[in-house]
PDB file of N, CA and C in Angstrom:
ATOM      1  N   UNK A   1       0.845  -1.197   0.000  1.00  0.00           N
ATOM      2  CA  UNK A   1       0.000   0.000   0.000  1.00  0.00           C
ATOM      3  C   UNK A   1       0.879   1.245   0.000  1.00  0.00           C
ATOM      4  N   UNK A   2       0.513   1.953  -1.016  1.00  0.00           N
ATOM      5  CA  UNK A   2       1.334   3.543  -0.917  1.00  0.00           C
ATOM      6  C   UNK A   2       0.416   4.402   0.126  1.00  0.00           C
ATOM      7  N   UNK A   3       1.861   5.069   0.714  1.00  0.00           N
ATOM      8  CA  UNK A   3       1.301   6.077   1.368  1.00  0.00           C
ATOM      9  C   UNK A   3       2.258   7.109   1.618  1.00  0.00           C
ATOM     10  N   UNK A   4       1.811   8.660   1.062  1.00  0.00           N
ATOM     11  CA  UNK A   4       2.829   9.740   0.836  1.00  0.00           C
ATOM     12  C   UNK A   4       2.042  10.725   2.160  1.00  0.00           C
ATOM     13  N   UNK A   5       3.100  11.190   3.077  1.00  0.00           N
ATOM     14  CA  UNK A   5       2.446  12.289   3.908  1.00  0.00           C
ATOM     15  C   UNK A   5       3.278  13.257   3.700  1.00  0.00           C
ATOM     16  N   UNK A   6       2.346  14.133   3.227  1.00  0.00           N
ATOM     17  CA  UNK A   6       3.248  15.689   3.475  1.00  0.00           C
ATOM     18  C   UNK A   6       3.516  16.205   4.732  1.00  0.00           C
ATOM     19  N   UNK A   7       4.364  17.206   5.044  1.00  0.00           N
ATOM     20  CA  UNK A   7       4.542  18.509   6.216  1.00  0.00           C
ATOM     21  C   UNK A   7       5.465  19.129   5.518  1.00  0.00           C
ATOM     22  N   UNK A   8       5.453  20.508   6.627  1.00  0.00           N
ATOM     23  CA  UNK A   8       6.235  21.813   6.285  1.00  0.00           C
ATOM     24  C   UNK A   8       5.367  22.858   5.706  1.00  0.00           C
ATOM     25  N   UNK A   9       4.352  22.593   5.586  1.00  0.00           N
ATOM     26  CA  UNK A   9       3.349  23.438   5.105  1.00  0.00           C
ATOM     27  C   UNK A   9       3.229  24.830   6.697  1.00  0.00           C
ATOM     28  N   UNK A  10       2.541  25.931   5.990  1.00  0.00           N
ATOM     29  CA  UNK A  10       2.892  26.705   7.077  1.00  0.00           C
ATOM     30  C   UNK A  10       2.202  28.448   6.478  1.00  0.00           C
ATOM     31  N   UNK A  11       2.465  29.264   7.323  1.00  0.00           N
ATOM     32  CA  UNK A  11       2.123  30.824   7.166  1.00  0.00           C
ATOM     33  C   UNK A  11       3.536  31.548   7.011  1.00  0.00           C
ATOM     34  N   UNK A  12       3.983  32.276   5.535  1.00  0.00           N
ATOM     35  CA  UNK A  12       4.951  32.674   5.543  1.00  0.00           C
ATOM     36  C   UNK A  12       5.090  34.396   4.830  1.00  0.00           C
ATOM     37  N   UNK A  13       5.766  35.072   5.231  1.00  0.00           N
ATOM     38  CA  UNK A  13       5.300  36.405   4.732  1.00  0.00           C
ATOM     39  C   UNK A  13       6.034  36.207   2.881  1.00  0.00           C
ATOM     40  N   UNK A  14       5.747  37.485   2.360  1.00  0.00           N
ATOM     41  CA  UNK A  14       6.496  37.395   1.003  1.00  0.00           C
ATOM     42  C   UNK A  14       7.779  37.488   0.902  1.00  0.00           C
ATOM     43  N   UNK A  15       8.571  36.746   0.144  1.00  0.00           N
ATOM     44  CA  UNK A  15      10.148  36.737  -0.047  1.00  0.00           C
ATOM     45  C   UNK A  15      10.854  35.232   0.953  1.00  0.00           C
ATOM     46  N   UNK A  16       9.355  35.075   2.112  1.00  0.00           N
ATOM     47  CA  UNK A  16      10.079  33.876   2.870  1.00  0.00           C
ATOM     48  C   UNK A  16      10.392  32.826   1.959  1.00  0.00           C
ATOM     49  N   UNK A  17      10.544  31.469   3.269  1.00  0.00           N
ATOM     50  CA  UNK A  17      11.014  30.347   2.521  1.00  0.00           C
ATOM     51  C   UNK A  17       9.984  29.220   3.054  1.00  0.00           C
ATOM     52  N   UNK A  18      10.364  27.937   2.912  1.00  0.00           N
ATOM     53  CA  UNK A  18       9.413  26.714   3.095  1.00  0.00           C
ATOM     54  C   UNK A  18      10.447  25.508   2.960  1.00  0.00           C
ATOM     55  N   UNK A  19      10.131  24.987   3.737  1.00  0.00           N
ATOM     56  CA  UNK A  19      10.367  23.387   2.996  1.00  0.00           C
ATOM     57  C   UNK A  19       9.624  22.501   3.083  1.00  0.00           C
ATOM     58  N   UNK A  20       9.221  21.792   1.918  1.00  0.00           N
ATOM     59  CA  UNK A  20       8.031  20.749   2.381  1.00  0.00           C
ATOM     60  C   UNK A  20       8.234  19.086   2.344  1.00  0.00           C
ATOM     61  N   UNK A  21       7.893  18.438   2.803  1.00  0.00           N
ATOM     62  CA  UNK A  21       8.625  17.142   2.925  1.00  0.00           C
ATOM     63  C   UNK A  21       7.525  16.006   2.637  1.00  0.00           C
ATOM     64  N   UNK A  22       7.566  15.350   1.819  1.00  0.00           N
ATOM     65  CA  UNK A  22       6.665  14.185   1.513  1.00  0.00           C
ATOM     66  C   UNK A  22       7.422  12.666   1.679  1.00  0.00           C
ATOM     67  N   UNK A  23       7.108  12.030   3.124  1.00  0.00           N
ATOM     68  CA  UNK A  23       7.247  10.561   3.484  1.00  0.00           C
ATOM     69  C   UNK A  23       6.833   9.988   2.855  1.00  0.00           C
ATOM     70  N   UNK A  24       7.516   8.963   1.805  1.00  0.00           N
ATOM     71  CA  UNK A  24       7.043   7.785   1.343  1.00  0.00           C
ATOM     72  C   UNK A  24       7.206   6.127   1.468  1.00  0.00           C
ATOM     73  N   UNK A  25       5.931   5.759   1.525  1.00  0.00           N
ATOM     74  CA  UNK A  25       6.001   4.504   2.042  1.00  0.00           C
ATOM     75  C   UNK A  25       5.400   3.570   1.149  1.00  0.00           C
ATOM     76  N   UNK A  26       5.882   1.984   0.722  1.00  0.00           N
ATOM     77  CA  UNK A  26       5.108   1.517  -0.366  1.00  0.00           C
ATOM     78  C   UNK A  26       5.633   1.569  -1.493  1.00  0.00           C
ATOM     79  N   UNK A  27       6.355   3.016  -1.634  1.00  0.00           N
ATOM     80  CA  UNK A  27       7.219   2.908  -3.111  1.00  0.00           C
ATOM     81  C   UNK A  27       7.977   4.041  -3.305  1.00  0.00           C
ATOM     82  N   UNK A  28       9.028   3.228  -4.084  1.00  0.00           N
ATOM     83  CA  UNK A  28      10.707   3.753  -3.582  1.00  0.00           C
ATOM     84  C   UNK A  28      10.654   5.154  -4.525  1.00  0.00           C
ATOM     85  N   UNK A  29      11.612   6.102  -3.951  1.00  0.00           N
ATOM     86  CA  UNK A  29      11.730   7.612  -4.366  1.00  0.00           C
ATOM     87  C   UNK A  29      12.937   7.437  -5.615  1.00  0.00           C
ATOM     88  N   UNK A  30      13.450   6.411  -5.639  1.00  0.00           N
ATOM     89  CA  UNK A  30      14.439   6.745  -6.329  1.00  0.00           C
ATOM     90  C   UNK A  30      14.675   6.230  -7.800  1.00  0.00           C
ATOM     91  N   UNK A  31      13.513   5.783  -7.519  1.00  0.00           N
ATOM     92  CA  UNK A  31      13.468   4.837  -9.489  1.00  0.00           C
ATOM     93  C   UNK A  31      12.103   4.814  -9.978  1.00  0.00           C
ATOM     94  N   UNK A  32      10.903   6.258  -9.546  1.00  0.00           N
ATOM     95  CA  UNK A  32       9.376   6.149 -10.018  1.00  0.00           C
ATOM     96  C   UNK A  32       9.880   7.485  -9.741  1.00  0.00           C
ATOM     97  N   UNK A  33       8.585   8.582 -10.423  1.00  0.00           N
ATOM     98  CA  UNK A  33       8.571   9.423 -10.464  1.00  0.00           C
ATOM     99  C   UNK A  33       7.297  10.263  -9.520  1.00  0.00           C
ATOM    100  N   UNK A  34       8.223  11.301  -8.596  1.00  0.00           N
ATOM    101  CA  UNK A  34       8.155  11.922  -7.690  1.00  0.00           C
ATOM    102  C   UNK A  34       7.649  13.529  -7.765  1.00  0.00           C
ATOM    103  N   UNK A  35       6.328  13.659  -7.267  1.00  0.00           N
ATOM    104  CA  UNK A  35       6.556  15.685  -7.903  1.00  0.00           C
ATOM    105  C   UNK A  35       5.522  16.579  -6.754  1.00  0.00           C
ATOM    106  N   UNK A  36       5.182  17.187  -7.095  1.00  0.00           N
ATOM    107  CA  UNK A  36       4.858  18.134  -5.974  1.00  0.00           C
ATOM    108  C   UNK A  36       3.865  19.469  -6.930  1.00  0.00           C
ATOM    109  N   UNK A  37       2.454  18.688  -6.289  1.00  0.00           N
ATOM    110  CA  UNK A  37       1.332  19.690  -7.646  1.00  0.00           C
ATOM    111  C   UNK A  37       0.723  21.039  -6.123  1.00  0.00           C
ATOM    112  N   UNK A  38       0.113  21.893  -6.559  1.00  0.00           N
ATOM    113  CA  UNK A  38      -0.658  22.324  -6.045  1.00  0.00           C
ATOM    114  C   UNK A  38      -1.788  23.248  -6.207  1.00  0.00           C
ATOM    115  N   UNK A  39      -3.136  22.903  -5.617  1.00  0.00           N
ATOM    116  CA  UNK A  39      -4.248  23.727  -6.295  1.00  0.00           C
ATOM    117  C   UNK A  39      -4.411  24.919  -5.274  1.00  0.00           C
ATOM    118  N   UNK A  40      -4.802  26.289  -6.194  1.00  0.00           N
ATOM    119  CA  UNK A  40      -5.384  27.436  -5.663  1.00  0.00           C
ATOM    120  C   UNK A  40      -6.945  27.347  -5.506  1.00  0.00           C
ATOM    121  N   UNK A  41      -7.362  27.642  -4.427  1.00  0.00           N
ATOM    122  CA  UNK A  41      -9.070  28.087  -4.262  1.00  0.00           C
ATOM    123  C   UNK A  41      -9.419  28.905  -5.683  1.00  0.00           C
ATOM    124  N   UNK A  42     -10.475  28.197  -6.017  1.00  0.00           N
ATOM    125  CA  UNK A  42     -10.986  27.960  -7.746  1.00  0.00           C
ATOM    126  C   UNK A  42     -10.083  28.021  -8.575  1.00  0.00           C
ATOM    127  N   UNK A  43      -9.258  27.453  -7.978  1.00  0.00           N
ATOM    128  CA  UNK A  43      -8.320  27.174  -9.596  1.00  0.00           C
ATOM    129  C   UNK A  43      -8.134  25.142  -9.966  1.00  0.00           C
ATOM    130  N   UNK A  44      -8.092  24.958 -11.354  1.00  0.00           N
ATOM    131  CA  UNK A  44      -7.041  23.671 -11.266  1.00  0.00           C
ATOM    132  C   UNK A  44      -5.633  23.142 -10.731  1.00  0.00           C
ATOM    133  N   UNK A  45      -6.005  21.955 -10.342  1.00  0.00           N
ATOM    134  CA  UNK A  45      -4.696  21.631  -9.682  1.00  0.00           C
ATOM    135  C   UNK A  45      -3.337  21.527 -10.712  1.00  0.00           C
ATOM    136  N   UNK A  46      -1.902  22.023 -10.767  1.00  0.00           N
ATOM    137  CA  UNK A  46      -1.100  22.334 -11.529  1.00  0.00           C
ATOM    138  C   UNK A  46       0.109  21.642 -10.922  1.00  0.00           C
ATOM    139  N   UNK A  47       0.903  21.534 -11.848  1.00  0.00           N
ATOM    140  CA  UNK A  47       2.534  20.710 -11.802  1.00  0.00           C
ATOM    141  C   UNK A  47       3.228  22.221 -11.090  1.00  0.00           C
ATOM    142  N   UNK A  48       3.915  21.512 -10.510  1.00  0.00           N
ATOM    143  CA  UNK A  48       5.036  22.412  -9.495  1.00  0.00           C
ATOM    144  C   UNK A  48       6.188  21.659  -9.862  1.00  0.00           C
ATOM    145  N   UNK A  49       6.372  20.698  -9.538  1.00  0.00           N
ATOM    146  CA  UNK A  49       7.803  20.016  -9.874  1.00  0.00           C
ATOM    147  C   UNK A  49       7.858  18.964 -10.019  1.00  0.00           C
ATOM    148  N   UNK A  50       8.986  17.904 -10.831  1.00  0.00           N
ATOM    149  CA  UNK A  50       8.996  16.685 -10.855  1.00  0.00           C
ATOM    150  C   UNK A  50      10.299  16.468 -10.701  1.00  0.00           C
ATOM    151  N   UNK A  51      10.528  15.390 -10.237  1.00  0.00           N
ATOM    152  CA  UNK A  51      11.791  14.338  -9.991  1.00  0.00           C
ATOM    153  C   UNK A  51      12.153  12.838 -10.635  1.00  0.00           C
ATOM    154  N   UNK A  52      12.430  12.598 -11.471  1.00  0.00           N
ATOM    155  CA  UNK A  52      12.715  10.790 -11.946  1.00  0.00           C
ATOM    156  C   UNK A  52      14.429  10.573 -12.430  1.00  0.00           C
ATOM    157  N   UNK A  53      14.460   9.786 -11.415  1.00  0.00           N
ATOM    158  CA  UNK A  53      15.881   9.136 -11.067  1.00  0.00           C
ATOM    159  C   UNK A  53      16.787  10.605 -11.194  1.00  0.00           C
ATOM    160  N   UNK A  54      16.589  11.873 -10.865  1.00  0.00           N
ATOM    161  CA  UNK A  54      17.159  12.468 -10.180  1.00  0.00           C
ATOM    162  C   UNK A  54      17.576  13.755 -11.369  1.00  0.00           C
ATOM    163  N   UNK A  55      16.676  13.369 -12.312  1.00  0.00           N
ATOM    164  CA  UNK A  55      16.387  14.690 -13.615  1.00  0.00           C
ATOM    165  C   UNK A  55      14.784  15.061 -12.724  1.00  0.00           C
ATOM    166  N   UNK A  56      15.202  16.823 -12.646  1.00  0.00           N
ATOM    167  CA  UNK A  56      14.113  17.480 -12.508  1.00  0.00           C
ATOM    168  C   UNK A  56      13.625  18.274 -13.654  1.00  0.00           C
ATOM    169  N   UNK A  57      12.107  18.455 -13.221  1.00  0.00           N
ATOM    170  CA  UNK A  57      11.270  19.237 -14.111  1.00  0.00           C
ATOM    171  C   UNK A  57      10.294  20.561 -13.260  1.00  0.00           C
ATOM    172  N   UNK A  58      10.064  21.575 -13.752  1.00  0.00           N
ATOM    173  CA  UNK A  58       9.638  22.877 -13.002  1.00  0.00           C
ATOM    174  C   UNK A  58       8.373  23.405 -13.933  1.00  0.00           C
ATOM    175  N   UNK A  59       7.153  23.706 -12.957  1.00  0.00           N
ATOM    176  CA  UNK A  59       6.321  25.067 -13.885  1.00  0.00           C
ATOM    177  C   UNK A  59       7.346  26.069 -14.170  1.00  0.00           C
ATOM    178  N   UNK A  60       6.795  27.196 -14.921  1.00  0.00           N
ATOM    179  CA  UNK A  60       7.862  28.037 -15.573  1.00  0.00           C
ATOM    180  C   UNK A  60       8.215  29.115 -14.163  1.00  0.00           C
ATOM    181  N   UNK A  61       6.247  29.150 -13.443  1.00  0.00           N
ATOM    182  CA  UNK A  61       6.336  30.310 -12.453  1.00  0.00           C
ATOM    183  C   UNK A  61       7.198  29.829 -11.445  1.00  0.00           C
ATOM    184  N   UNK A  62       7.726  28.655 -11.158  1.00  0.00           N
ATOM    185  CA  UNK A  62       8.904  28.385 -10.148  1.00  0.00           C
ATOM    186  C   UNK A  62       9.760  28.290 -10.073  1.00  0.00           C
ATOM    187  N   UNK A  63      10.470  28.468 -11.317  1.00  0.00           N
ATOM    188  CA  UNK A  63      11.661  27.961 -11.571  1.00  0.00           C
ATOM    189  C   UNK A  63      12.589  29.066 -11.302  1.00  0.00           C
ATOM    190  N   UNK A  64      13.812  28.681 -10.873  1.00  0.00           N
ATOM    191  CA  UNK A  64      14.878  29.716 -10.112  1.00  0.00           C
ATOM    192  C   UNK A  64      14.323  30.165  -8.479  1.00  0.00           C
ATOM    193  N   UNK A  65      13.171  29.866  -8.401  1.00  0.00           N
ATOM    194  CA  UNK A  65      12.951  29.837  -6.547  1.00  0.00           C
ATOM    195  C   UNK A  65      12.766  28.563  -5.896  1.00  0.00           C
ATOM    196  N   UNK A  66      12.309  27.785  -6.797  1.00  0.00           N
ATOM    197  CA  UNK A  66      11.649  25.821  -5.823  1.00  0.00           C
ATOM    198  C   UNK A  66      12.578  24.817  -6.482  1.00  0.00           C
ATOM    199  N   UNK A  67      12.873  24.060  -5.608  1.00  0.00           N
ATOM    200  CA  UNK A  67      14.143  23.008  -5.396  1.00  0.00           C
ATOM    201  C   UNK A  67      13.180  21.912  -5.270  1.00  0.00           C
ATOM    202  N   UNK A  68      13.508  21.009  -6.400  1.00  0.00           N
ATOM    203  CA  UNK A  68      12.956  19.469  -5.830  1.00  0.00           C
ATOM    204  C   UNK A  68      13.726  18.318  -5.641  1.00  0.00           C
ATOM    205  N   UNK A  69      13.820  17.776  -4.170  1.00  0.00           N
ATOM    206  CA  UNK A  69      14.982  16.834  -4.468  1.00  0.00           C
ATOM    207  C   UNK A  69      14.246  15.450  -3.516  1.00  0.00           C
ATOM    208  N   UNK A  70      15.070  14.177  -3.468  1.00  0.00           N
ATOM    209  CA  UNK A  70      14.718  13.347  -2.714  1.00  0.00           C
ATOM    210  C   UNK A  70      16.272  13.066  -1.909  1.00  0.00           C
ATOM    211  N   UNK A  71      15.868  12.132  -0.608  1.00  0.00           N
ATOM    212  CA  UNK A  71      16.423  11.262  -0.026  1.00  0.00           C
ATOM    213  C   UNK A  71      16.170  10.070   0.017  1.00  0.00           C
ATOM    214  N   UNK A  72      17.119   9.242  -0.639  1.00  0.00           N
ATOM    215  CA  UNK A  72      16.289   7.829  -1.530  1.00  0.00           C
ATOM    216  C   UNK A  72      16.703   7.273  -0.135  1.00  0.00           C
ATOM    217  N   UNK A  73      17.785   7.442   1.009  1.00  0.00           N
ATOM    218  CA  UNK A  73      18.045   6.521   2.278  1.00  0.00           C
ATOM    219  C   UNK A  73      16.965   6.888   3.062  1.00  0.00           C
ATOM    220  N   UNK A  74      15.847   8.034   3.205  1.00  0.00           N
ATOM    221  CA  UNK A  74      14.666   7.967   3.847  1.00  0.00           C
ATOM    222  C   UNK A  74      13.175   7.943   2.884  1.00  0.00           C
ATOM    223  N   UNK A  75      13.768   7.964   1.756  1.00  0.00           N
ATOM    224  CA  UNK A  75      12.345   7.902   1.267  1.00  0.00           C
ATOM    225  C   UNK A  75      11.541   8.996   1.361  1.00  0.00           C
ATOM    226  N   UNK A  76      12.564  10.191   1.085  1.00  0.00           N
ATOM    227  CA  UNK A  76      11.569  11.417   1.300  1.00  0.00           C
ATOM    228  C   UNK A  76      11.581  12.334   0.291  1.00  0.00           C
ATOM    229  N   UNK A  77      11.129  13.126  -0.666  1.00  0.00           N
ATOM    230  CA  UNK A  77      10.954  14.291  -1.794  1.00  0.00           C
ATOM    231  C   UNK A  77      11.164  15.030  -0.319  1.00  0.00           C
ATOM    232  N   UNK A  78      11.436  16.045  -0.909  1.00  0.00           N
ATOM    233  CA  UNK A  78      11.338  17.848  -0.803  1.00  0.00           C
ATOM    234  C   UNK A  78      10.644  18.817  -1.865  1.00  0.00           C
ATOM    235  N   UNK A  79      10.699  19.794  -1.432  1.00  0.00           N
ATOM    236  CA  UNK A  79      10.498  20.786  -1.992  1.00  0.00           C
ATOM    237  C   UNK A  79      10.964  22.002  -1.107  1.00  0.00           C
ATOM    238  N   UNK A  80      11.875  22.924  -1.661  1.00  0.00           N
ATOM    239  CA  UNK A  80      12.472  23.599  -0.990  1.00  0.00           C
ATOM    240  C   UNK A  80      11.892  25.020  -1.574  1.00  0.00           C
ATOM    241  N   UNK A  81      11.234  25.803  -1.187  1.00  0.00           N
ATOM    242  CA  UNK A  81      10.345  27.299  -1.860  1.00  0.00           C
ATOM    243  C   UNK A  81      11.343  28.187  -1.118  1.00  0.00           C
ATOM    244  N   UNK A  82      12.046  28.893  -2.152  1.00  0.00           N
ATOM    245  CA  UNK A  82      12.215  30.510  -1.515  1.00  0.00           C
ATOM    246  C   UNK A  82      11.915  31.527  -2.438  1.00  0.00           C
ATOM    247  N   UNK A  83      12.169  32.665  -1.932  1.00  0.00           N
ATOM    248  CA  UNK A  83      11.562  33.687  -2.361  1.00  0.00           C
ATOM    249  C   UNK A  83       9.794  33.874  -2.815  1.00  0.00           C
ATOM    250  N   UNK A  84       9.191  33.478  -1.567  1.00  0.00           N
ATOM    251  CA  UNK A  84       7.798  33.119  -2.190  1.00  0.00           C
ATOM    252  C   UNK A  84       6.972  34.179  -2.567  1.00  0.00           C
ATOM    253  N   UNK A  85       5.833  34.336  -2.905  1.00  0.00           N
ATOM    254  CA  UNK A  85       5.193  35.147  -3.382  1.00  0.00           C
ATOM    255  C   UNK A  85       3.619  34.700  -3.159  1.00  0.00           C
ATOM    256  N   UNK A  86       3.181  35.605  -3.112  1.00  0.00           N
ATOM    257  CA  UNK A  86       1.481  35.547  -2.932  1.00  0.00           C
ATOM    258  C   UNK A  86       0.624  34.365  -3.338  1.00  0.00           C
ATOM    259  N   UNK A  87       1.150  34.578  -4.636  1.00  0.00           N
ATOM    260  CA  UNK A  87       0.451  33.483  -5.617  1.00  0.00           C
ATOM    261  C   UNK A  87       0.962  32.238  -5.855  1.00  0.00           C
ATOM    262  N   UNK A  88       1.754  32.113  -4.562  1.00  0.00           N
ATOM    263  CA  UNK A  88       2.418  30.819  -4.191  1.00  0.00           C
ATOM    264  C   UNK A  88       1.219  30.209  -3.224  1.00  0.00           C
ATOM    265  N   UNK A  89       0.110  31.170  -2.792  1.00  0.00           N
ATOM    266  CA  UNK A  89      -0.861  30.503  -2.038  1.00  0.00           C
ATOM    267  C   UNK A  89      -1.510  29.489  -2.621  1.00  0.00           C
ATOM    268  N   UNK A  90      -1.289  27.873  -1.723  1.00  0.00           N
ATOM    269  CA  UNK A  90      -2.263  26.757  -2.228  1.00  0.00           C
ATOM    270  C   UNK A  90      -2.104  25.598  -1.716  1.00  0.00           C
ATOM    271  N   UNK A  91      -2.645  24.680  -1.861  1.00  0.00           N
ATOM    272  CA  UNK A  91      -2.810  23.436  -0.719  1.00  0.00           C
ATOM    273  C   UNK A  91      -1.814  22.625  -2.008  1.00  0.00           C
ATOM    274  N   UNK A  92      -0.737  22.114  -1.481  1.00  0.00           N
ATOM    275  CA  UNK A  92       0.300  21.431  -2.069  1.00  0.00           C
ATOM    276  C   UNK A  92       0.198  19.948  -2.079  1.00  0.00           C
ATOM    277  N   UNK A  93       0.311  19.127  -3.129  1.00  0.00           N
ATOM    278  CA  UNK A  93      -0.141  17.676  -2.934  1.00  0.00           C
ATOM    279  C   UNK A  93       1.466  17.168  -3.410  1.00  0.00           C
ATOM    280  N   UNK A  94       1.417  16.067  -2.329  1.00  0.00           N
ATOM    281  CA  UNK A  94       2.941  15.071  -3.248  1.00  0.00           C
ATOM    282  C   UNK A  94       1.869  14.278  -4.408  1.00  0.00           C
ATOM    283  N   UNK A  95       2.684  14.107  -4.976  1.00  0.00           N
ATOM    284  CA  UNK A  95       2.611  12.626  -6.191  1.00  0.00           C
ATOM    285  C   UNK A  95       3.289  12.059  -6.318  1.00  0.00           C
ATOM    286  N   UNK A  96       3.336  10.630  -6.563  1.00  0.00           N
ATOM    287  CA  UNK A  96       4.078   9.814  -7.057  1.00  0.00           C
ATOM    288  C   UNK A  96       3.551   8.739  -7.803  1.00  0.00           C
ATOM    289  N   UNK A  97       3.909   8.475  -9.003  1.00  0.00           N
ATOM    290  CA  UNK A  97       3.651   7.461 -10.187  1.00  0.00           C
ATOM    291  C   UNK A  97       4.195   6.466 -10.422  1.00  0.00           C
ATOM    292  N   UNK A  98       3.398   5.926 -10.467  1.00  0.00           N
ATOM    293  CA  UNK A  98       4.128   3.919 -10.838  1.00  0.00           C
ATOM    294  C   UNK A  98       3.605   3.344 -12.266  1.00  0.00           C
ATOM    295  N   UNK A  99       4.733   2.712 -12.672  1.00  0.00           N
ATOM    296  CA  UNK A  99       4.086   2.185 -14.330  1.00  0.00           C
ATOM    297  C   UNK A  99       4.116   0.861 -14.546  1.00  0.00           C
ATOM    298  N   UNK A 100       3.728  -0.063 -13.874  1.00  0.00           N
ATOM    299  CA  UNK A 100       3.580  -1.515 -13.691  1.00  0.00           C
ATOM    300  C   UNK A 100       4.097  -2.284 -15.134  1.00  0.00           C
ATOM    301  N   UNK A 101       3.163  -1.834 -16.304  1.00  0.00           N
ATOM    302  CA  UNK A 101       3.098  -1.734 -17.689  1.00  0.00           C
ATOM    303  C   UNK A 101       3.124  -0.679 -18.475  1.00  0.00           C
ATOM    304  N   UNK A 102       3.293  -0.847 -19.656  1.00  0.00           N
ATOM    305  CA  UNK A 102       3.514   0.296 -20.489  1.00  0.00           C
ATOM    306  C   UNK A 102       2.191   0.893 -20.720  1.00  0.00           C
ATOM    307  N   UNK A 103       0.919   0.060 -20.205  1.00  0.00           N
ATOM    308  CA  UNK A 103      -0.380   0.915 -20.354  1.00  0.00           C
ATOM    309  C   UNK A 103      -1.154   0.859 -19.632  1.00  0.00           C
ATOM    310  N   UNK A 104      -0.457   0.662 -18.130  1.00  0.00           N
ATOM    311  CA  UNK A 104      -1.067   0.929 -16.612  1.00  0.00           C
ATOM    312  C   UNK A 104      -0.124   2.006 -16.587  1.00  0.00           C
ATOM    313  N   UNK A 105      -0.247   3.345 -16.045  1.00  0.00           N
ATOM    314  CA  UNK A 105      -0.228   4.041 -14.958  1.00  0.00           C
ATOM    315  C   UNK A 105      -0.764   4.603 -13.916  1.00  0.00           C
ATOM    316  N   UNK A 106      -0.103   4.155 -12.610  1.00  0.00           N
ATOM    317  CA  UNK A 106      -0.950   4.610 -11.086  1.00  0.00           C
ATOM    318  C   UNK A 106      -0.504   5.996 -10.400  1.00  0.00           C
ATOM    319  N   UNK A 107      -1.169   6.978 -10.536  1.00  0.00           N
ATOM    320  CA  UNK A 107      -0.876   8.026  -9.623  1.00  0.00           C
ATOM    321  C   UNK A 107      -1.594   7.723  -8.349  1.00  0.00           C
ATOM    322  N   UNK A 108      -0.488   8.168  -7.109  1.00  0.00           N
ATOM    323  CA  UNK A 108      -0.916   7.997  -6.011  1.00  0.00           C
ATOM    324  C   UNK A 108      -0.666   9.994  -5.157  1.00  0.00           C
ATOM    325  N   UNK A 109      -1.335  10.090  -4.253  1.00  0.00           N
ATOM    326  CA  UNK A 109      -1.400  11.392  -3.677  1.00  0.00           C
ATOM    327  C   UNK A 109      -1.424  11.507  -1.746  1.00  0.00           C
ATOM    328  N   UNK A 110      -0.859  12.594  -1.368  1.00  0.00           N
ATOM    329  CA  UNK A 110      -1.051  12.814  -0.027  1.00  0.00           C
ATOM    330  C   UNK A 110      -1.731  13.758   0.275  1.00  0.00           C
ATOM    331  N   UNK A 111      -2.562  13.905   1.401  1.00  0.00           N
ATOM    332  CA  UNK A 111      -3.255  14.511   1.368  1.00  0.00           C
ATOM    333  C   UNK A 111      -3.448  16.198   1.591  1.00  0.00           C
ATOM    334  N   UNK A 112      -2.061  16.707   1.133  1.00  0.00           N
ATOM    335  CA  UNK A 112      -1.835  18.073   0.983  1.00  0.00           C
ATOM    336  C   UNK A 112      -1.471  18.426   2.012  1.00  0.00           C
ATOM    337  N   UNK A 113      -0.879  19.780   2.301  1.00  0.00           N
ATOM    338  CA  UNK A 113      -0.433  20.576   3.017  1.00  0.00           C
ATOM    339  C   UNK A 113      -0.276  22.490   2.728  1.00  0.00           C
ATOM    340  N   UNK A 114      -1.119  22.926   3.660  1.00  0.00           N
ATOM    341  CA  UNK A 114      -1.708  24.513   3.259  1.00  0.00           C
ATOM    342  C   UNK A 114      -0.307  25.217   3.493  1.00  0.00           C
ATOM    343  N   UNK A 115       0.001  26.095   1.819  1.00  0.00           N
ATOM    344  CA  UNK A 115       1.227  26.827   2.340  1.00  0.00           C
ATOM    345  C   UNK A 115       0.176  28.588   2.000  1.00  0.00           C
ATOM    346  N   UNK A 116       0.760  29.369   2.535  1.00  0.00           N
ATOM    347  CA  UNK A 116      -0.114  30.379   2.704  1.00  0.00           C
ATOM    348  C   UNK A 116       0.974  31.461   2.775  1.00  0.00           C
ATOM    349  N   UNK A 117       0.821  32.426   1.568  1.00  0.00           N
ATOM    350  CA  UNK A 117       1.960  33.551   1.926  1.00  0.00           C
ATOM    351  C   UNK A 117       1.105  34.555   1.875  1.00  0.00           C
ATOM    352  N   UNK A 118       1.072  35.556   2.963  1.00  0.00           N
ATOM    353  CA  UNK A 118       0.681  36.899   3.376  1.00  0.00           C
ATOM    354  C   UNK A 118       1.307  37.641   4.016  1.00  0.00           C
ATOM    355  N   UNK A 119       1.157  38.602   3.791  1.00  0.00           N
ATOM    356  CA  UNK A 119       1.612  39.645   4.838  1.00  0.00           C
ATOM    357  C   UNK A 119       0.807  39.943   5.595  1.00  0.00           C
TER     358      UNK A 119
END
């Protein structure tokens, strides 16, 4: 059974930082692909970052501030946010994908974590 828990979620003013941490259990960080989505109140949920075997991928609006990395000896993603910004407000989900077959794929999810930048 997979199971991804986020933390580090939190209240941070503008320009702060974050780190967010997704525990995984069930399936390994270091050879499936690992990422970090998050939805705004009425918005769709959107790609923030990805990780597979240790090539990352970025939305455009994050790139040069959010770090995505894992610890394959704990089984944990990151996400490292600095310089945040307003519209960084949104409930952050891990993901992680498994491809059993070439025409099964399983996305699995945790159940978010509220990052909130205000002043």
């Amino acid at each position: 059974q997979v199971q991804l828990v986020e933390s580090g979620g939190g209240l941070v003013q503008p320009g702060g930082s974050l780190r967010l941490s997704c525990a995984a259990s069930g399936i390994s960080t270091s050879n499936n692909a690992m990422g970090w989505y998050r939805q705004a109140p009425g918005k769709e949920r959107e790609l923030v970052a990805t990780i597979t075997g240790g090539v990352t991928r970025y939305a455009d609006s994050v790139k040069g501030r959010f770090t995505i990395s894992t610890n394959n000896a704990v089984n944990t993603v990151y996400l490292q946010m600095n310089s945040l910004k307003l519209e960084d407000t949104a409930v952050y989900y891990c993901n992680a994908k498994r491809q059993p077959s070439t025409s099964v794929l399983l996305n699995y999810w945790g159940q978010g974590t509220q990052v909130t930048v205000s002043s």
